[in-house]
N, C-alpha and C. Protein backbone atom coordinates (compact mmCIF):
# COMPACT_ATOMS: atom_id res chain seq x y z
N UNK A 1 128.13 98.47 159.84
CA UNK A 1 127.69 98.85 158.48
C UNK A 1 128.79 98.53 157.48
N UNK A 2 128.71 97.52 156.62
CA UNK A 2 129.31 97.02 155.58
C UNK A 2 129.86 98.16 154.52
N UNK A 3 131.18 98.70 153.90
CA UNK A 3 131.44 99.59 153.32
C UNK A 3 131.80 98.93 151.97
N UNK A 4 131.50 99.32 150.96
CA UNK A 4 131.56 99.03 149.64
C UNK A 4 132.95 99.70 149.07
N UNK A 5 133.81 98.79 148.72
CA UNK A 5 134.91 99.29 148.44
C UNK A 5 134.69 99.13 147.05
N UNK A 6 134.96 100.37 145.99
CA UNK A 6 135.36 100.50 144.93
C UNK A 6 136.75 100.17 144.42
N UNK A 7 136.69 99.91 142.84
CA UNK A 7 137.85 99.00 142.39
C UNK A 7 138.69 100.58 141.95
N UNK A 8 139.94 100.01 141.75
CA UNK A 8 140.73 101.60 141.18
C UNK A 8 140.79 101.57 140.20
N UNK A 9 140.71 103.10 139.90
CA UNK A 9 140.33 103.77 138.75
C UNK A 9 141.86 102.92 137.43
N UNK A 10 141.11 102.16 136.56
CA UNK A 10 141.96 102.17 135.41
C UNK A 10 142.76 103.37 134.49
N UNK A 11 143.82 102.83 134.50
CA UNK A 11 144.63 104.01 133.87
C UNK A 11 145.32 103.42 132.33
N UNK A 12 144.90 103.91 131.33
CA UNK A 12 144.93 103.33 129.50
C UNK A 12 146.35 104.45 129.21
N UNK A 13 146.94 103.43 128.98
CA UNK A 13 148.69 103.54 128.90
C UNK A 13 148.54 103.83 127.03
N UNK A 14 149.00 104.68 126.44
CA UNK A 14 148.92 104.91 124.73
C UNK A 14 149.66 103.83 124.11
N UNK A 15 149.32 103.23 123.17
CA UNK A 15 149.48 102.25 122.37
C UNK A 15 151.00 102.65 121.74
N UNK A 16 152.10 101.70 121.50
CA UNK A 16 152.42 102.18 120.69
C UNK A 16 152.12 102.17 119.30
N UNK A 17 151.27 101.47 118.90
CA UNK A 17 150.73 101.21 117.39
C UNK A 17 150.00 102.42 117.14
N UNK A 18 149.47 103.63 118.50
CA UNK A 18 148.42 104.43 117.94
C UNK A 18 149.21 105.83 117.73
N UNK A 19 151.00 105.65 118.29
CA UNK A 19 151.74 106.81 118.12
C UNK A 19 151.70 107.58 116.16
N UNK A 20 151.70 108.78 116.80
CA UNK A 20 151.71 109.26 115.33
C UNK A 20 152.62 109.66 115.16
N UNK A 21 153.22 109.68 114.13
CA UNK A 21 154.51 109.62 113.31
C UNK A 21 154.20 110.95 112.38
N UNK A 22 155.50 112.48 112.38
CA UNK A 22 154.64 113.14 111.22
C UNK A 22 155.74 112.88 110.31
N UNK A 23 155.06 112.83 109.38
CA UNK A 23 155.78 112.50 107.86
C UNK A 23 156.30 113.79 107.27
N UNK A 24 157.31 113.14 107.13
CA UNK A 24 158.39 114.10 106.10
C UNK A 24 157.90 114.70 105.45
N UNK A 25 158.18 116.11 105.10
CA UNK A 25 158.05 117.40 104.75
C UNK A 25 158.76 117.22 103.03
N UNK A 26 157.93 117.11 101.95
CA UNK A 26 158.91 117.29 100.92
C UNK A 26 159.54 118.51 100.87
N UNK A 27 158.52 119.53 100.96
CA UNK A 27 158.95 121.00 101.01
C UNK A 27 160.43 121.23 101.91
N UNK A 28 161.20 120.58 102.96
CA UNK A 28 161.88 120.80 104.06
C UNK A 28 163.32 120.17 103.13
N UNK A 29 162.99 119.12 102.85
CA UNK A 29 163.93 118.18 101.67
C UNK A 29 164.21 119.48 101.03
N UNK A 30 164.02 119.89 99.88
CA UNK A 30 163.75 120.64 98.59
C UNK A 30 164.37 122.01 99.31
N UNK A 31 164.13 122.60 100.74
CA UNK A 31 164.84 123.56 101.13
C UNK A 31 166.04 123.48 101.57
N UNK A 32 166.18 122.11 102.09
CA UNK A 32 167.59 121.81 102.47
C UNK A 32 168.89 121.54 101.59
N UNK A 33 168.30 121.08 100.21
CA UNK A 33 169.17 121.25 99.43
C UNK A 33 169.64 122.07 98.77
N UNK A 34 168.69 123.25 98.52
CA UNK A 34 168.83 124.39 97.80
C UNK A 34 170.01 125.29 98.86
N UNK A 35 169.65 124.99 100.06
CA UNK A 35 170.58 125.76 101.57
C UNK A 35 171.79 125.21 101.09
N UNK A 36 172.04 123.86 100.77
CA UNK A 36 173.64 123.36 100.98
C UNK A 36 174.15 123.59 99.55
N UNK A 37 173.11 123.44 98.22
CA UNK A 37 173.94 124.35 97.28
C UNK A 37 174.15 125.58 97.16
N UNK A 38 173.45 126.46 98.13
CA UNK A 38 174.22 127.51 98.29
C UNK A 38 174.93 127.54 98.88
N UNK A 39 175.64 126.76 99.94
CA UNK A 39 176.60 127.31 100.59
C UNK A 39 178.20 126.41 99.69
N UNK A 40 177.57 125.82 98.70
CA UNK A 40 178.61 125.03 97.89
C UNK A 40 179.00 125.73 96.88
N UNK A 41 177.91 127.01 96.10
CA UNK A 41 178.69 127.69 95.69
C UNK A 41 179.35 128.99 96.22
N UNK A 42 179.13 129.39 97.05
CA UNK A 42 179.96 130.60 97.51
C UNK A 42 181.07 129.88 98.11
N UNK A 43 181.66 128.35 98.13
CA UNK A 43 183.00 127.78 98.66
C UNK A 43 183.52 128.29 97.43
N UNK A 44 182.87 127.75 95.95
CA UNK A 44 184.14 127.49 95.03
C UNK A 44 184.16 129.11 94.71
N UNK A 45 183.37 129.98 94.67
CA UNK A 45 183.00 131.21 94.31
C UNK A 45 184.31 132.04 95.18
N UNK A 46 184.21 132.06 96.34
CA UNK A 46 185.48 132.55 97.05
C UNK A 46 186.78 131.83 96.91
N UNK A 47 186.86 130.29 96.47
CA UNK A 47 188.15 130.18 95.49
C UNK A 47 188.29 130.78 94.45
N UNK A 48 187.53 130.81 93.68
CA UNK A 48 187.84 131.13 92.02
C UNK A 48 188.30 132.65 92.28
N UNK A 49 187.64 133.66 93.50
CA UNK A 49 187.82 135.14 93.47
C UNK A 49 189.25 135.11 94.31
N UNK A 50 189.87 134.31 94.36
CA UNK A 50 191.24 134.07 95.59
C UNK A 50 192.03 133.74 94.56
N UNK A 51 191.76 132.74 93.12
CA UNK A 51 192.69 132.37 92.44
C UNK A 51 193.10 133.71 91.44
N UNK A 52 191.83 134.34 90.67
CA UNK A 52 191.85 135.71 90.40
C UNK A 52 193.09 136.22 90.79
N UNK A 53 192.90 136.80 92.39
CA UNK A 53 193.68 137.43 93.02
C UNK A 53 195.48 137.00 92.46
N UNK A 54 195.30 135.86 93.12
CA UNK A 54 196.53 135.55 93.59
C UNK A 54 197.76 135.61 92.15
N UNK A 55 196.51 135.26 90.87
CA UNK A 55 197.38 135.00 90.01
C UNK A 55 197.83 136.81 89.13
N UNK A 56 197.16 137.65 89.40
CA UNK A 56 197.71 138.73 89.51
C UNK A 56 198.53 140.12 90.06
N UNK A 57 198.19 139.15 91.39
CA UNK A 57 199.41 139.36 92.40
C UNK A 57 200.83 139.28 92.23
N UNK A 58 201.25 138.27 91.01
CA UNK A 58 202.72 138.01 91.18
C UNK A 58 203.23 137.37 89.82
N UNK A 59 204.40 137.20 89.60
CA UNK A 59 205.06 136.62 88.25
C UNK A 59 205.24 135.53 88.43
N UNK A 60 204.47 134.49 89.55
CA UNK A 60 205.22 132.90 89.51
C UNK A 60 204.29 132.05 89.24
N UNK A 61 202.78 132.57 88.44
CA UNK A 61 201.82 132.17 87.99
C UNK A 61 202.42 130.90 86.70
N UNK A 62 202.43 129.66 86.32
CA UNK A 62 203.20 128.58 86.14
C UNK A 62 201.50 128.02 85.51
N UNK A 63 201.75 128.17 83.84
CA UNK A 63 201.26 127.40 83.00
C UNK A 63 201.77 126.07 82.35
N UNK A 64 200.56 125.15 82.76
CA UNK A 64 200.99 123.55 82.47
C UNK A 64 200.26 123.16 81.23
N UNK A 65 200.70 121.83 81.21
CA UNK A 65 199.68 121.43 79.86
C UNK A 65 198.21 120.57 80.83
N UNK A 66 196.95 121.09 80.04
CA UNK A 66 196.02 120.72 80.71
C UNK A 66 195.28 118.94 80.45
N UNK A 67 195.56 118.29 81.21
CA UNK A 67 195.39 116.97 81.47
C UNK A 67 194.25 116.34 80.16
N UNK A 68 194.17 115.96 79.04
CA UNK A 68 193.63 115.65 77.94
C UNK A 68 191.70 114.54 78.69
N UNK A 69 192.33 114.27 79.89
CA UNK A 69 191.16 112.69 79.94
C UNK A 69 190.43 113.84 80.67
N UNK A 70 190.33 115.00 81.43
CA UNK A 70 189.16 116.06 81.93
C UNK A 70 188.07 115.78 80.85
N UNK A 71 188.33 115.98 79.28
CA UNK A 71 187.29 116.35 78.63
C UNK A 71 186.85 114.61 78.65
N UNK A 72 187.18 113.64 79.04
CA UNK A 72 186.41 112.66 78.98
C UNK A 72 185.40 112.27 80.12
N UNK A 73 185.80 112.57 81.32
CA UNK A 73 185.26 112.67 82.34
C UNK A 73 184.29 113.62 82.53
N UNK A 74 184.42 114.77 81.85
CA UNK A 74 182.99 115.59 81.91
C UNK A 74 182.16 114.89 80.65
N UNK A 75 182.62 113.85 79.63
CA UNK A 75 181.33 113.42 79.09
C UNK A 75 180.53 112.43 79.84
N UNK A 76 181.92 111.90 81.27
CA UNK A 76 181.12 110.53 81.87
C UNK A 76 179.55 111.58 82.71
N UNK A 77 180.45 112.25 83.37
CA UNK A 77 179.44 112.90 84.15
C UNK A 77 178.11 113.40 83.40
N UNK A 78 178.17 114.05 82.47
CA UNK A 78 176.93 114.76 81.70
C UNK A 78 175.93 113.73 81.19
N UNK A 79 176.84 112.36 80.74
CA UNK A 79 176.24 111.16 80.49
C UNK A 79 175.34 110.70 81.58
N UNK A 80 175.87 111.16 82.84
CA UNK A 80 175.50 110.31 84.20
C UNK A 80 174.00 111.27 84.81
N UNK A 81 174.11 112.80 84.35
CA UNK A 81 172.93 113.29 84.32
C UNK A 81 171.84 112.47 83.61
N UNK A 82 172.10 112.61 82.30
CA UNK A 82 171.16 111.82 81.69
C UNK A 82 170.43 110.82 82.05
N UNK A 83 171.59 110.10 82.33
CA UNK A 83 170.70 108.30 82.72
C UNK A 83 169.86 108.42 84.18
N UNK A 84 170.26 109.65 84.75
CA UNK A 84 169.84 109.95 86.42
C UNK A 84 168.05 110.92 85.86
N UNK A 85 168.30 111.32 85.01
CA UNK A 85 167.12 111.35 84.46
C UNK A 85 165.91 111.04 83.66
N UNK A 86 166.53 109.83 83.18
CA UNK A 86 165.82 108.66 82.77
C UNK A 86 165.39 108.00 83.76
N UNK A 87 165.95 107.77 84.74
CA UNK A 87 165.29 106.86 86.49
C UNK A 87 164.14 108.29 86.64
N UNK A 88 164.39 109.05 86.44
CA UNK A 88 163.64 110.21 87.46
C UNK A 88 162.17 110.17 86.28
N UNK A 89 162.50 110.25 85.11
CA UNK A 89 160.83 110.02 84.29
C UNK A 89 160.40 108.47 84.35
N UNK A 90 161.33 107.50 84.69
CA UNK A 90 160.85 106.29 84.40
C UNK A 90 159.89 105.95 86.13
N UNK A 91 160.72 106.63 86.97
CA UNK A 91 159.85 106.56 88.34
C UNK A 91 158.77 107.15 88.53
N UNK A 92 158.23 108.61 87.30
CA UNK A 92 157.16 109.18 87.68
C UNK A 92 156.28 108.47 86.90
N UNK A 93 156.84 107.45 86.32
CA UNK A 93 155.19 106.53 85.54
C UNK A 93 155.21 105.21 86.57
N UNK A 94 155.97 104.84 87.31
CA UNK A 94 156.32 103.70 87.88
C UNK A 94 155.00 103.57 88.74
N UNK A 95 154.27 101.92 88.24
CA UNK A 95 152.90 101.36 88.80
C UNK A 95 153.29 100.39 89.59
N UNK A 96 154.54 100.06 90.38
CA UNK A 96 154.45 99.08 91.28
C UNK A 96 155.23 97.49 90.73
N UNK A 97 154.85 98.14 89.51
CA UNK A 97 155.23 96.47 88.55
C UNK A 97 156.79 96.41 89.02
N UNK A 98 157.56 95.37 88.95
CA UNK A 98 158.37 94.54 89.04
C UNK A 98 160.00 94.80 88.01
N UNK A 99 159.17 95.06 86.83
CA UNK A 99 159.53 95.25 85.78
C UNK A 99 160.08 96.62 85.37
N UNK A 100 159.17 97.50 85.65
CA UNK A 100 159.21 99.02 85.68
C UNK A 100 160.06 99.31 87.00
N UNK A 101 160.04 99.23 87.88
CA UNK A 101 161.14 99.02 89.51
C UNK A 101 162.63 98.40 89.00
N UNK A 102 163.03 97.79 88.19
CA UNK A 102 163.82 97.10 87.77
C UNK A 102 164.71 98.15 86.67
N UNK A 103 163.85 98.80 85.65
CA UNK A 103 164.80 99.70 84.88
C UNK A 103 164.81 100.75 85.80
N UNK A 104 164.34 101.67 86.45
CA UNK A 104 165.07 102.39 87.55
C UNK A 104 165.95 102.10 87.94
N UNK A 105 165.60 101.04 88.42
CA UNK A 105 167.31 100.55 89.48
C UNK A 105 168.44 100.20 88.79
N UNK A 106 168.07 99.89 87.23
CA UNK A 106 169.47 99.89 86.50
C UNK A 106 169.61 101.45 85.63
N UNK A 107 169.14 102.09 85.61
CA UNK A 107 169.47 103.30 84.98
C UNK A 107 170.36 104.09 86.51
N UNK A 108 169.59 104.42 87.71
CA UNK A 108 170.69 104.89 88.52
C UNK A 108 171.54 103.71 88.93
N UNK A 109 171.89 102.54 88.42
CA UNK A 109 173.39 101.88 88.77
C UNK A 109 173.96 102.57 87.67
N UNK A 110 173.48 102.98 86.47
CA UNK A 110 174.35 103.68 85.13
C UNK A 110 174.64 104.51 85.78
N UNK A 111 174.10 105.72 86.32
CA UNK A 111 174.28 107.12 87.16
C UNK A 111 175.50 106.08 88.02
N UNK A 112 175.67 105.81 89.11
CA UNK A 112 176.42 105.69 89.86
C UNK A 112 178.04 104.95 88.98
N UNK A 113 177.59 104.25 88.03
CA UNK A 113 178.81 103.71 87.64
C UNK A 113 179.33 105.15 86.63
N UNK A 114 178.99 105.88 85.96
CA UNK A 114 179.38 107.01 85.36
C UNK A 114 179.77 107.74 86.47
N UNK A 115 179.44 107.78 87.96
CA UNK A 115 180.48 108.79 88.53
C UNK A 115 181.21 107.98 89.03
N UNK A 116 181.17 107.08 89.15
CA UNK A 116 182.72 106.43 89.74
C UNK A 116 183.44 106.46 88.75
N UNK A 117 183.16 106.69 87.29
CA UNK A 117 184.40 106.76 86.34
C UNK A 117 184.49 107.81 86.07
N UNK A 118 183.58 108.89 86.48
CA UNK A 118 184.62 110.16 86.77
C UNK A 118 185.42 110.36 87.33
N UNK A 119 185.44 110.27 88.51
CA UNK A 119 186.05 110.15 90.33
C UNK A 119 187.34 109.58 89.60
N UNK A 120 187.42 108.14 89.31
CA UNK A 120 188.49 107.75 88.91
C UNK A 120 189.13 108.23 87.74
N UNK A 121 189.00 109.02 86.94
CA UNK A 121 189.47 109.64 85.70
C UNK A 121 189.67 111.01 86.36
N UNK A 122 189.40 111.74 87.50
CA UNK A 122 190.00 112.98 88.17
C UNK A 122 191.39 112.08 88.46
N UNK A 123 191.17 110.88 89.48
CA UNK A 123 192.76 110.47 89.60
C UNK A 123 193.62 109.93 88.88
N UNK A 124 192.76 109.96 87.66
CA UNK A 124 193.98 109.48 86.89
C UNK A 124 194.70 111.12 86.20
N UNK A 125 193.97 112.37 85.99
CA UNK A 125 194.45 113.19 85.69
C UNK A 125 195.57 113.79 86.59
N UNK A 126 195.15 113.76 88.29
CA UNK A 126 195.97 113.84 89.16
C UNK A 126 197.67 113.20 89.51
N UNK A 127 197.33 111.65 88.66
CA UNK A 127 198.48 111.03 88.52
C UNK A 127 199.31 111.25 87.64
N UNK A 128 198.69 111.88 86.19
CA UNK A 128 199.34 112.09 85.32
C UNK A 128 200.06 113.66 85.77
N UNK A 129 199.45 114.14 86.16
CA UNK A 129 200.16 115.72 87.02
C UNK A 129 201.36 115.66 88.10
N UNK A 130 201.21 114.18 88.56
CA UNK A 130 202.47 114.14 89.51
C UNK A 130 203.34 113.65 88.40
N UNK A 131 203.45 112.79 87.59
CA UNK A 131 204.24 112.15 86.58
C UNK A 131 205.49 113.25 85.72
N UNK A 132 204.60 114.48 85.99
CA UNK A 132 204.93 115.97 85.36
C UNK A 132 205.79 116.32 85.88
N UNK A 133 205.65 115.99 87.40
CA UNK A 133 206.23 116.86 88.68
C UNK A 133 205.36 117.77 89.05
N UNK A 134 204.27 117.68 88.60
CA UNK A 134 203.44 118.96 89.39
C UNK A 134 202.68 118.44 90.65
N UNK A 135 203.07 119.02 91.74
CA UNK A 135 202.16 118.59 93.47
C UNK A 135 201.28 119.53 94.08
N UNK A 136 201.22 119.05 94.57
CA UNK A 136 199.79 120.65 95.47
C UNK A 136 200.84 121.73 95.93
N UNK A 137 201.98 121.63 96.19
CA UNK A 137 203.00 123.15 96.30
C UNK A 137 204.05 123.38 95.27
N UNK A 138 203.86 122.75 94.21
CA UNK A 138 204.50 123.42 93.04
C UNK A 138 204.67 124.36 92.38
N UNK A 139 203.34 125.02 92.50
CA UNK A 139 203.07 126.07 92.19
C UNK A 139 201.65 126.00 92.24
N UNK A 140 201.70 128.23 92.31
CA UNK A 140 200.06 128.83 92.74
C UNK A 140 199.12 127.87 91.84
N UNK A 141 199.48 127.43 90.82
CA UNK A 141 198.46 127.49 89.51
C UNK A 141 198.03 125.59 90.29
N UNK A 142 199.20 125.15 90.34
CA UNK A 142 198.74 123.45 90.59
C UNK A 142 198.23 123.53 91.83
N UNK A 143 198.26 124.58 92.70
CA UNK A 143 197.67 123.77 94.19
C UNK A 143 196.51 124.65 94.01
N UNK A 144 195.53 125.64 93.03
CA UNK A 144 194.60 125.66 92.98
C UNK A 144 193.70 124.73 91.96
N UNK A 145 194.55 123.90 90.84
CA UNK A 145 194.02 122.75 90.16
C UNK A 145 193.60 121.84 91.30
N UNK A 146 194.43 121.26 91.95
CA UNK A 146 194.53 120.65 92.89
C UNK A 146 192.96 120.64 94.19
N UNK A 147 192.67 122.04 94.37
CA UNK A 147 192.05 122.39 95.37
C UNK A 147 190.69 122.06 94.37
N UNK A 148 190.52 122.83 93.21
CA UNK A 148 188.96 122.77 92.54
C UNK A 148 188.60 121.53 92.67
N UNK A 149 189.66 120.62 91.93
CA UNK A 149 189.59 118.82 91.34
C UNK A 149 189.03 118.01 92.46
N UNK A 150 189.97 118.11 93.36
CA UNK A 150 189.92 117.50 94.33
C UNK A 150 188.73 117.73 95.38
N UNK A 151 188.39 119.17 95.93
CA UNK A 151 187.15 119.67 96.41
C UNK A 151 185.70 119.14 95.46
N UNK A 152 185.72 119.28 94.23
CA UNK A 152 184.89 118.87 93.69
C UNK A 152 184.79 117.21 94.05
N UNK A 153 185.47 116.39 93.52
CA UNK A 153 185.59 114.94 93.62
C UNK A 153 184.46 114.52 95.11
N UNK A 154 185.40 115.50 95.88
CA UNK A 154 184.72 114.56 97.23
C UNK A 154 182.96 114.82 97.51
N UNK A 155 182.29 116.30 96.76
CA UNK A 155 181.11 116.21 96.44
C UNK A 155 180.39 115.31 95.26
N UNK A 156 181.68 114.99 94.66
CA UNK A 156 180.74 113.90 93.91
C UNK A 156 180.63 112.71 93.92
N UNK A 157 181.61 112.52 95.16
CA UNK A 157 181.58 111.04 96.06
C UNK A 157 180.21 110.87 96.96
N UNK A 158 180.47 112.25 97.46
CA UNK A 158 179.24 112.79 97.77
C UNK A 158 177.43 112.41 97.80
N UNK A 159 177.63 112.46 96.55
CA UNK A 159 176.38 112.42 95.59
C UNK A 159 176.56 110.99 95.53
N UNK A 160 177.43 110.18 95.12
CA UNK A 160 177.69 108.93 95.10
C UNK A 160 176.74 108.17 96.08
N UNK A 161 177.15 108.42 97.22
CA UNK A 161 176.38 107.98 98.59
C UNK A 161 174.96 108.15 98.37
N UNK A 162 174.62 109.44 98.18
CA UNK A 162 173.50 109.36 97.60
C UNK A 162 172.23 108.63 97.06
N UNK A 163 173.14 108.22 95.60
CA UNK A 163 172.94 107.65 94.88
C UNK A 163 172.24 106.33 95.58
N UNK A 164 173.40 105.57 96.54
CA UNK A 164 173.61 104.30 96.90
C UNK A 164 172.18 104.50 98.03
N UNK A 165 171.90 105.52 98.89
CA UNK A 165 170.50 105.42 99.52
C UNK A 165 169.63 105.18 98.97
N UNK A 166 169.82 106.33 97.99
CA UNK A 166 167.96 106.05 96.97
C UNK A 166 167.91 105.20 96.65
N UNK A 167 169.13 104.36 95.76
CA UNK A 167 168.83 102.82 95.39
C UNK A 167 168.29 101.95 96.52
N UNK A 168 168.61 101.79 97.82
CA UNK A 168 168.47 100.87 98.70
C UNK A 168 167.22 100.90 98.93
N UNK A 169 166.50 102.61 99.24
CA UNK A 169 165.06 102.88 99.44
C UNK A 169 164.55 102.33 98.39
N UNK A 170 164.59 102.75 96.73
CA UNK A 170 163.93 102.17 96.03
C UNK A 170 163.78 100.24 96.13
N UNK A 171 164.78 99.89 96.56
CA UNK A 171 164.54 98.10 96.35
C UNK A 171 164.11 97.42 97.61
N UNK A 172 163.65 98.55 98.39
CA UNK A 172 162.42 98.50 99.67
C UNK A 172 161.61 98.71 99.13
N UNK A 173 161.17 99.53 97.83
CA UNK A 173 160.09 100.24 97.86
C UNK A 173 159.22 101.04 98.51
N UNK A 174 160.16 101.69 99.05
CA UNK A 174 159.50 102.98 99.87
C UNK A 174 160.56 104.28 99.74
N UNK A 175 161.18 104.65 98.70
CA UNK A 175 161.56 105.55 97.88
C UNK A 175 160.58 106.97 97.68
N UNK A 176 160.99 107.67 98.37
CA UNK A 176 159.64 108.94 98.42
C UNK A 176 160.04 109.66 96.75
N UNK A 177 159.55 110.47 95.80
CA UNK A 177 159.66 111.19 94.67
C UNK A 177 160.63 112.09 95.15
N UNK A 178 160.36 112.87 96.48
CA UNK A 178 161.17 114.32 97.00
C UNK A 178 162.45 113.82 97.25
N UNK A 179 162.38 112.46 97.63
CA UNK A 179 164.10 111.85 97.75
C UNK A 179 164.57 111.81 96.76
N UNK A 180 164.01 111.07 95.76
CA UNK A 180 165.21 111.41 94.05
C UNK A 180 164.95 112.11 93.53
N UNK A 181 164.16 113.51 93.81
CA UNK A 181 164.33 114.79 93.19
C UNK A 181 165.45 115.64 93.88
N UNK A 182 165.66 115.47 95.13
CA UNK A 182 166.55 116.29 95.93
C UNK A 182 167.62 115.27 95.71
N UNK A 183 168.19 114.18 95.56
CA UNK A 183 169.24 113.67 95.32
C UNK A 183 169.73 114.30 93.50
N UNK A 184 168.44 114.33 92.32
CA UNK A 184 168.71 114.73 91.43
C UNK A 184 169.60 115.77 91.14
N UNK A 185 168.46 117.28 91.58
CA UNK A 185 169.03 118.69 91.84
C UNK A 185 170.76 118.69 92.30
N UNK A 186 170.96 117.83 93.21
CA UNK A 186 172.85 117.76 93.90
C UNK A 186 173.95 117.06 92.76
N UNK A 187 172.89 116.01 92.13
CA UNK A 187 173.70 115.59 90.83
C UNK A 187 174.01 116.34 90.03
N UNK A 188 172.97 116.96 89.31
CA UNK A 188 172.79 118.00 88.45
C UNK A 188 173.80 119.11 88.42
N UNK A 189 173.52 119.74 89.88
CA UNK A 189 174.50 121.19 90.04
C UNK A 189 176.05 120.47 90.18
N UNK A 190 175.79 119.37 90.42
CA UNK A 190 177.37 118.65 90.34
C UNK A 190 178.08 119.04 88.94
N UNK A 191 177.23 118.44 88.58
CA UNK A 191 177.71 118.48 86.47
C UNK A 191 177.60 119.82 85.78
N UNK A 192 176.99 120.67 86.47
CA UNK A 192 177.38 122.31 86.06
C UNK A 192 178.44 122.58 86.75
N UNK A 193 178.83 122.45 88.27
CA UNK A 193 179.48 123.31 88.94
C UNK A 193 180.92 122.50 88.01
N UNK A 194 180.89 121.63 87.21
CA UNK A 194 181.98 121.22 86.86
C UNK A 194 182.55 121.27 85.59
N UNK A 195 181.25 121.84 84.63
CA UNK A 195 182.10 122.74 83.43
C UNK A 195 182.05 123.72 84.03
N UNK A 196 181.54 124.66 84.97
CA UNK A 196 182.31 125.65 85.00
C UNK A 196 183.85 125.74 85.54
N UNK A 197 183.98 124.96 86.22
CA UNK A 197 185.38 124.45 86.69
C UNK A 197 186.38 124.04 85.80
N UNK A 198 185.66 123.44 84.64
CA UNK A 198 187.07 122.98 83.64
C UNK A 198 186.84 124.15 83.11
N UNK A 199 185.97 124.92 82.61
CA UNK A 199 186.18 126.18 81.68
C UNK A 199 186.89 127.27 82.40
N UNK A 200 186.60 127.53 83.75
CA UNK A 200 187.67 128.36 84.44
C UNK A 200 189.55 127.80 84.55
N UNK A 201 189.38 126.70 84.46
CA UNK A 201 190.58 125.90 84.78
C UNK A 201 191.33 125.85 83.44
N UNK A 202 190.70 125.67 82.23
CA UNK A 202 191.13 125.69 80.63
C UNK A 202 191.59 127.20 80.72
N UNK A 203 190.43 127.99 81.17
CA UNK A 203 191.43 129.38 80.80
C UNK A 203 192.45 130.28 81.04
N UNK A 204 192.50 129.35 82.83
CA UNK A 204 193.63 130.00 83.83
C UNK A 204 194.75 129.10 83.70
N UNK A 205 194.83 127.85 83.46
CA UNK A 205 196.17 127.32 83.63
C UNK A 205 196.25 127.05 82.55
């Protein structure tokens, strides 16, 4: 008696074309930044309550003359808000055109070139402070100049980087809104957290 052999059972391996991918969470963006500016201000917040301290702690508190190009560098920066918000209304009308993609991408190169001439106008204030003789252990007053300036700078190098993603995404064109709103918000609190810094810094040293 002849036995009928059946064929084996096919087995359908998943595509990778049919993998699903879940898409980014704007909401998760938008929480994550709000998390790391908080934990950016309770850094400078527990300096500023340490400099407090320290400078009433003792008689070797050492008033300098305060570096004249600060007040130019907080106009680069405040300037650099601006133009970072001109990309941010010019992207929420943005139809794809060529043209309209194009002033974005030169309004945040304005944003990015206004903080690199901040960045570099912190070191030039820094240079002019060694020129003084003043160093990060000169005294209480310069190695907490020192600590704000400098702590700040590297968040706004920071942001810099930033900057330099969203641009790259945008000239892919695949630039999400929640990406240069959450890159915005870090700019932004940049350029507050930094008059408050020269206005604490104008009044203590």
């Amino acid at each position: 008696m002849a036995t009928t052999l059946q064929p084996p059972p096919t087995i359908k391996f998943p595509s990778s074309g049919t993998r699903r991918i879940k898409p980014i969470d704007p909401q998760s963006q938008s929480t994550g930044i709000w998390v790391g500016l908080a934990a950016i201000t309770m850094t400078f917040a527990a300096f500023t309550s340490a400099m407090v301290v320290r400078q009433g702690s003792a008689n070797d508190w050492r008033h300098f003359s305060f570096p004249i190009i600060l007040y130019f560098n907080t106009a680069a920066l405040i300037a650099s808000s601006v133009t970072l918000q001109i990309a941010r209304r010019r992207f929420a009308i943005l139809s794809g055109d060529t043209v309209d993609r194009a002033s974005v991408t030169r309004a945040l190169y304005g944003t990015a070139v206004l903080g690199c001439a901040f960045v570099l106008g912190q070191y030039a204030a820094w240079q002019q402070l060694r020129s003084e003789g003043l160093y990060l252990a000169s005294a209480p007053s310069s190695s907490f100049f020192y600590v704000f300036t400098v702590l700040h700078a590297l968040h706004v190098i920071g942001g810099l980087l930033g900057l330099t993603y969203v641009i790259r995404k945008l000239s892919h064109g695949i630039l999400r809104a929640s990406t240069l709103s959450a890159a915005s918000q870090y700019w932004h609190f940049m350029g507050l957290l930094w008059i408050y810094l020269l206005i604490l810094l104008r009044m203590k040293i």
